[in-house]
Protein backbone atom coordinates (compact mmCIF):
# COMPACT_ATOMS: atom_id res chain seq x y z
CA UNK A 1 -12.24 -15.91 0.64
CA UNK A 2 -9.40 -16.08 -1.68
CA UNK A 3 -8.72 -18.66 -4.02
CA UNK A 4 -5.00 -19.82 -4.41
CA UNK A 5 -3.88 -19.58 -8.02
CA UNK A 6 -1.19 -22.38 -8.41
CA UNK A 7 2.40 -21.64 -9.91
CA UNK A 8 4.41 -24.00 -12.02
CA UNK A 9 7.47 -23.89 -10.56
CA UNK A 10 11.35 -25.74 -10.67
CA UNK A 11 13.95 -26.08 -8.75
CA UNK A 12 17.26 -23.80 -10.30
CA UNK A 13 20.38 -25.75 -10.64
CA UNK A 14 22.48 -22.57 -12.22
CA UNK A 15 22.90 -19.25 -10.33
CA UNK A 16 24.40 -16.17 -11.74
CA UNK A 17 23.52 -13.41 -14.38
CA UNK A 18 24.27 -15.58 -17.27
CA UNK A 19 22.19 -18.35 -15.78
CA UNK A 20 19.35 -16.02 -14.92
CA UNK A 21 19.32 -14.23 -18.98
CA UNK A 22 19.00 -18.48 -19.96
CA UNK A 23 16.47 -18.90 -17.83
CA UNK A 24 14.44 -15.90 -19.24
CA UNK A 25 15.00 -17.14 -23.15
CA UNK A 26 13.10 -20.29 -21.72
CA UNK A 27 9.84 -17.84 -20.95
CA UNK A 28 10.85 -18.13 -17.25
CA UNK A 29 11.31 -15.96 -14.25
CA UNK A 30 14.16 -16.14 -11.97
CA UNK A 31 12.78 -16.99 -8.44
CA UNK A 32 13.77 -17.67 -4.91
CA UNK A 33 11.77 -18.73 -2.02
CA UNK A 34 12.60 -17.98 1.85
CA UNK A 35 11.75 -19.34 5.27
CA UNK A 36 12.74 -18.32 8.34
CA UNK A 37 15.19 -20.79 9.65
CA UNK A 38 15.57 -22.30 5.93
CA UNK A 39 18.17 -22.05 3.37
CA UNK A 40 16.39 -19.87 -0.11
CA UNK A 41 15.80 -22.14 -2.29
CA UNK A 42 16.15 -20.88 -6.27
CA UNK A 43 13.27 -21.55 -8.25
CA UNK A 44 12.10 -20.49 -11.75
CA UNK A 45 8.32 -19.84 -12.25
CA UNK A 46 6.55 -20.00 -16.25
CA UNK A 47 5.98 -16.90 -17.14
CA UNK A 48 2.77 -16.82 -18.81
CA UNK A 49 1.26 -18.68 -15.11
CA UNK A 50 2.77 -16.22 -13.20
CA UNK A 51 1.55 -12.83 -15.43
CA UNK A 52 -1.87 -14.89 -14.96
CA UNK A 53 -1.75 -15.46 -11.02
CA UNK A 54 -0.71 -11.79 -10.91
CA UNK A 55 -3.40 -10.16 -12.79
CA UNK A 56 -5.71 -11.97 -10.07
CA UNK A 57 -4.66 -9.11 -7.52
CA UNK A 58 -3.83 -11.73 -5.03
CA UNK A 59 -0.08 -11.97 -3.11
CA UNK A 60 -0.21 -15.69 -1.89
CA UNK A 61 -0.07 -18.33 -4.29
CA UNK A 62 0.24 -22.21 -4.00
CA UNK A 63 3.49 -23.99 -5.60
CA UNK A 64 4.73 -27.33 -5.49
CA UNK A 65 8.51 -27.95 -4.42
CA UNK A 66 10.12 -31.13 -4.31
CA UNK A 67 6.94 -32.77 -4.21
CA UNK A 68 5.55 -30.35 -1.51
CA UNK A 69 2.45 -28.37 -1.93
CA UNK A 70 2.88 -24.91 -0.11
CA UNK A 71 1.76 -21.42 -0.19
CA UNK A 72 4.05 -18.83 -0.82
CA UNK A 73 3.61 -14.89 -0.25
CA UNK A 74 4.82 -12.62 -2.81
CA UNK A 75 7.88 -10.25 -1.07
CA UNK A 76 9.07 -8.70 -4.01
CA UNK A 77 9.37 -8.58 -8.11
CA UNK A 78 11.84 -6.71 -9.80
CA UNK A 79 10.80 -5.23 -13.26
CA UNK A 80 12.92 -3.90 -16.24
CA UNK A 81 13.27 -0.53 -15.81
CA UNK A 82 12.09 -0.08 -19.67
CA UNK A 83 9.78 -3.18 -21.12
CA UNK A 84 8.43 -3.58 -17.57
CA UNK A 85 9.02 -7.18 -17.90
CA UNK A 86 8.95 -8.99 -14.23
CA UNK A 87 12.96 -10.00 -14.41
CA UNK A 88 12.88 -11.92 -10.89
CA UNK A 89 10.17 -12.50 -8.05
CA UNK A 90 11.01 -13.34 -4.19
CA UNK A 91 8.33 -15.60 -2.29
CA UNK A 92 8.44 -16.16 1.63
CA UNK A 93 6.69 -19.24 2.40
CA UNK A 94 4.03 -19.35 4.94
CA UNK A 95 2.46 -22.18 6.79
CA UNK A 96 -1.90 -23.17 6.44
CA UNK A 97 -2.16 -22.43 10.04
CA UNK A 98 0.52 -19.57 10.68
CA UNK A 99 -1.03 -15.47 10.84
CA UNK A 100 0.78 -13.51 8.11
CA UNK A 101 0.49 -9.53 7.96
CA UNK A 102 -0.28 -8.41 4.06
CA UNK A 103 -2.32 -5.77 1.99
CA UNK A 104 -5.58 -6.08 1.06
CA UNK A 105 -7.01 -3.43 -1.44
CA UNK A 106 -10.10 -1.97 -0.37
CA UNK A 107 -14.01 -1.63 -2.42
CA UNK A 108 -15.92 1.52 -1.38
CA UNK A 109 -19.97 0.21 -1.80
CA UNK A 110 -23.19 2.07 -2.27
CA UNK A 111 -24.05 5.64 -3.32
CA UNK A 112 -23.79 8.25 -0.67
CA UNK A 113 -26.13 10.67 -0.06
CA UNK A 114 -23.79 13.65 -0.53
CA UNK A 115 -22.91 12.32 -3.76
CA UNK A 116 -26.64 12.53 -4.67
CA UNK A 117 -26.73 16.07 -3.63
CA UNK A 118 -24.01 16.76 -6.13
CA UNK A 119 -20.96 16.04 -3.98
CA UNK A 120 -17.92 14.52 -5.25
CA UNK A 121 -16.32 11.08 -3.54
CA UNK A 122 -12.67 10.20 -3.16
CA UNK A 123 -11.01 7.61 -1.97
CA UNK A 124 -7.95 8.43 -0.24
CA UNK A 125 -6.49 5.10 0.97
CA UNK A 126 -6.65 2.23 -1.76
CA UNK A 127 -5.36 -0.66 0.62
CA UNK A 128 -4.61 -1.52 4.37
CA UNK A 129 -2.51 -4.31 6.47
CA UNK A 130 -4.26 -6.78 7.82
CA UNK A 131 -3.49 -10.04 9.78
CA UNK A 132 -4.61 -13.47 9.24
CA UNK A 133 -4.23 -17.68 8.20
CA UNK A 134 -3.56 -17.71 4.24
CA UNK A 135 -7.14 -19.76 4.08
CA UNK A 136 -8.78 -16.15 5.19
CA UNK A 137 -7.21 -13.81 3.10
CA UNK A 138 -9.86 -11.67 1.69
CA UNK A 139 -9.51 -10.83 -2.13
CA UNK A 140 -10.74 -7.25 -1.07
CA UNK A 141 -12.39 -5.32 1.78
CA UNK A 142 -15.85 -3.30 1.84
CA UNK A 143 -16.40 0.10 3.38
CA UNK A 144 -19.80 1.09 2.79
CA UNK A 145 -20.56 4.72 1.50
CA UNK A 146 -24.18 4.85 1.40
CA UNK A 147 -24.80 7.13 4.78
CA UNK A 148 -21.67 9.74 4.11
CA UNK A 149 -23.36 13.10 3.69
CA UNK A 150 -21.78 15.90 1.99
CA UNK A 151 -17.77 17.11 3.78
CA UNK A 152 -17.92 13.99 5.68
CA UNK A 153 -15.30 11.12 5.91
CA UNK A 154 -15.06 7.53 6.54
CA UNK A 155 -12.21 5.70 8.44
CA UNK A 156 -10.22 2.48 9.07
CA UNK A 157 -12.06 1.31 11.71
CA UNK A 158 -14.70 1.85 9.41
CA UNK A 159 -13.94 -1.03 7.16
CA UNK A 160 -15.91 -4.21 7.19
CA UNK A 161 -13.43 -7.01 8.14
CA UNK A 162 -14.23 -10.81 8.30
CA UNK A 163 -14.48 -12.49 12.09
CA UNK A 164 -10.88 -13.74 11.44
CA UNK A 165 -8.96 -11.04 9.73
CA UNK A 166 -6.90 -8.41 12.04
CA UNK A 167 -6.67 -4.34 10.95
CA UNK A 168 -3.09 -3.45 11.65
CA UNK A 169 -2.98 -0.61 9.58
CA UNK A 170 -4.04 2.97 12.08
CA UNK A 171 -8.18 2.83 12.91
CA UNK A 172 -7.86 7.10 12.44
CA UNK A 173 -6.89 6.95 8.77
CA UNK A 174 -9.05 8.66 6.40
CA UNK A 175 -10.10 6.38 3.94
CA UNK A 176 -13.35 8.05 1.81
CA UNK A 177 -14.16 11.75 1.71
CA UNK A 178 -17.13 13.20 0.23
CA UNK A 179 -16.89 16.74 -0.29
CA UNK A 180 -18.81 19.68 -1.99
CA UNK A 181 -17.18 20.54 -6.03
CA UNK A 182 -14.97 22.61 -5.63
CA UNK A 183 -16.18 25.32 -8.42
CA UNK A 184 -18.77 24.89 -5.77
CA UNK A 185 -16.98 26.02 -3.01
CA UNK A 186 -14.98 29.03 -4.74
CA UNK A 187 -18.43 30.65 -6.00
CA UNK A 188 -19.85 30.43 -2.30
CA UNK A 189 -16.50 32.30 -0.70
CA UNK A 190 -16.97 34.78 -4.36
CA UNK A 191 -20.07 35.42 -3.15
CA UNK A 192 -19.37 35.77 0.19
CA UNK A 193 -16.75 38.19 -0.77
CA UNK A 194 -19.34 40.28 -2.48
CA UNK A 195 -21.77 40.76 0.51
CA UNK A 196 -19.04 42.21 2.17
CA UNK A 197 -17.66 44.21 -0.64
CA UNK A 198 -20.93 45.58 -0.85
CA UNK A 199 -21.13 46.26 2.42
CA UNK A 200 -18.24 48.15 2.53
CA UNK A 201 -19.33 49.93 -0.30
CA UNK A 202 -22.43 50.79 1.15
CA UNK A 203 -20.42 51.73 4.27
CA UNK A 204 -18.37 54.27 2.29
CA UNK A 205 -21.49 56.09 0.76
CA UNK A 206 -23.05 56.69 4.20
CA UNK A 207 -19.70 58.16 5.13
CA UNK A 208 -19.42 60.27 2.00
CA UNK A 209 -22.93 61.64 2.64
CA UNK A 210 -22.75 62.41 6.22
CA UNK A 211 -19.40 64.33 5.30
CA UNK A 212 -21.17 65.89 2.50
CA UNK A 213 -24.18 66.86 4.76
CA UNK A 214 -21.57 68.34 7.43
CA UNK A 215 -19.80 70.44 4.83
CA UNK A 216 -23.37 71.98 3.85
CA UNK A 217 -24.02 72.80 7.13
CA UNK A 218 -21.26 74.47 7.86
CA UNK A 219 -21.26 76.50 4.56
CA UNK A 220 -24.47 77.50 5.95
CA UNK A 221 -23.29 78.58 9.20
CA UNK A 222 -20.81 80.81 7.83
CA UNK A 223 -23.07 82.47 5.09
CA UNK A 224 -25.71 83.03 8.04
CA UNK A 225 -22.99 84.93 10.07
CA UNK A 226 -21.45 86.95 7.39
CA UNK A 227 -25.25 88.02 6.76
CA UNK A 228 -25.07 89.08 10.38
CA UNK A 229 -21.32 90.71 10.80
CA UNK A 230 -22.75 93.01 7.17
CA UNK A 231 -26.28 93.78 9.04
């Protein structure tokens, strides 16, 4: 299970753009923090802790405010549109013992056998929603590969999920395909193409002969009767 990364955080006396640009000259990102019921409160979160909590992959993250440990889920961050810099970051606070609904990304495991035959694996869906406490947030979930022979998929409801954790996201969603190359492929329908090319072919020449057979006869015929008419 997860591991919370903890945020240093405090509490934003100024609001505004001008506030906000001050704020970032400090190595700081704006933030705000909701709950339902609960007036936002403003925050501002060191930069360098946050880049670091992000890299981890995980959404929830534990902050202290006004002397309050909580958790907090990451809603959404807002990046500059050219340095890619996070400019401001919105948290929802959840509770220890409350379900939340989030992404987790997902780990395909093993080597299939169609991939040992020379097929080629993708992976078509790279996380799902799940439900569950903030304690049992997996960092990542498993689908195991190893039995997927070749132009075979594997599903949602394929996933390995924990005894606590809820799939919301669709069971019938395609989530790992193994599948022949696809040079592969085209060379099989070429040569498919071919037999019956050649069939065709060989089709065409029996045609041409018995025409050319029929043509003899007759030129036969009518040499045999002029023979006759002249007799």
């Amino acid at each position: 299970m997860s591991k919370f990364e903890k945020l240093n955080v405090d509490i934003r006396k100024e609001h505004g753009t001008s506030a906000s640009r001050r704020i970032r000259l400090q190595n700081k990102v704006p933030a705000v923090v909701y709950h339902s019921g609960v007036e936002a409160t403003p925050l501002s979160v060191d930069k360098i802790s946050l880049n670091k909590a992000l890299r981890t992959g995980q959404m929830i993250f534990e902050v202290n405010v006004e002397d309050k440990n909580q958790f907090v889920l990451v809603k959404e961050i807002q990046y500059h549109p050219v340095t890619d810099e996070i400019m401001h970051i919105d948290f929802q606070k959840v509770k220890e013992d409350e379900k939340i609904s989030l992404e987790v990304s997902i780990r395909s495991v093993g080597e299939s056998q169609g991939v040992k035959l020379g097929g080629l694996l993708t992976q078509m869906l790279n996380s799902v929603t799940v439900k569950c406490r903030p304690a049992e947030i997996p960092e990542f979930l498993e689908i195991d590969v190893t039995e997927m022979e070749m132009n075979t998929n594997l599903f949602v409801k394929d996933i390995t999920l924990p005894s606590d954790v809820e799939m919301i996201t669709a069971e019938d969603i395609a989530v790992v395909s193994v599948q022949e190359p696809k040079q592969e492929a085209e060379e099989s329908a070429d040569s498919m193409d071919d037999i019956d090319s050649d069939t065709e072919d060989a089709d065409s020449e029996g045609s041409s002969a018995d025409s050319d057979e029929n043509t003899s006869k007759e030129n036969t015929e009518e040499s045999s009767d002029k023979s006759g008419e002249e007799g």
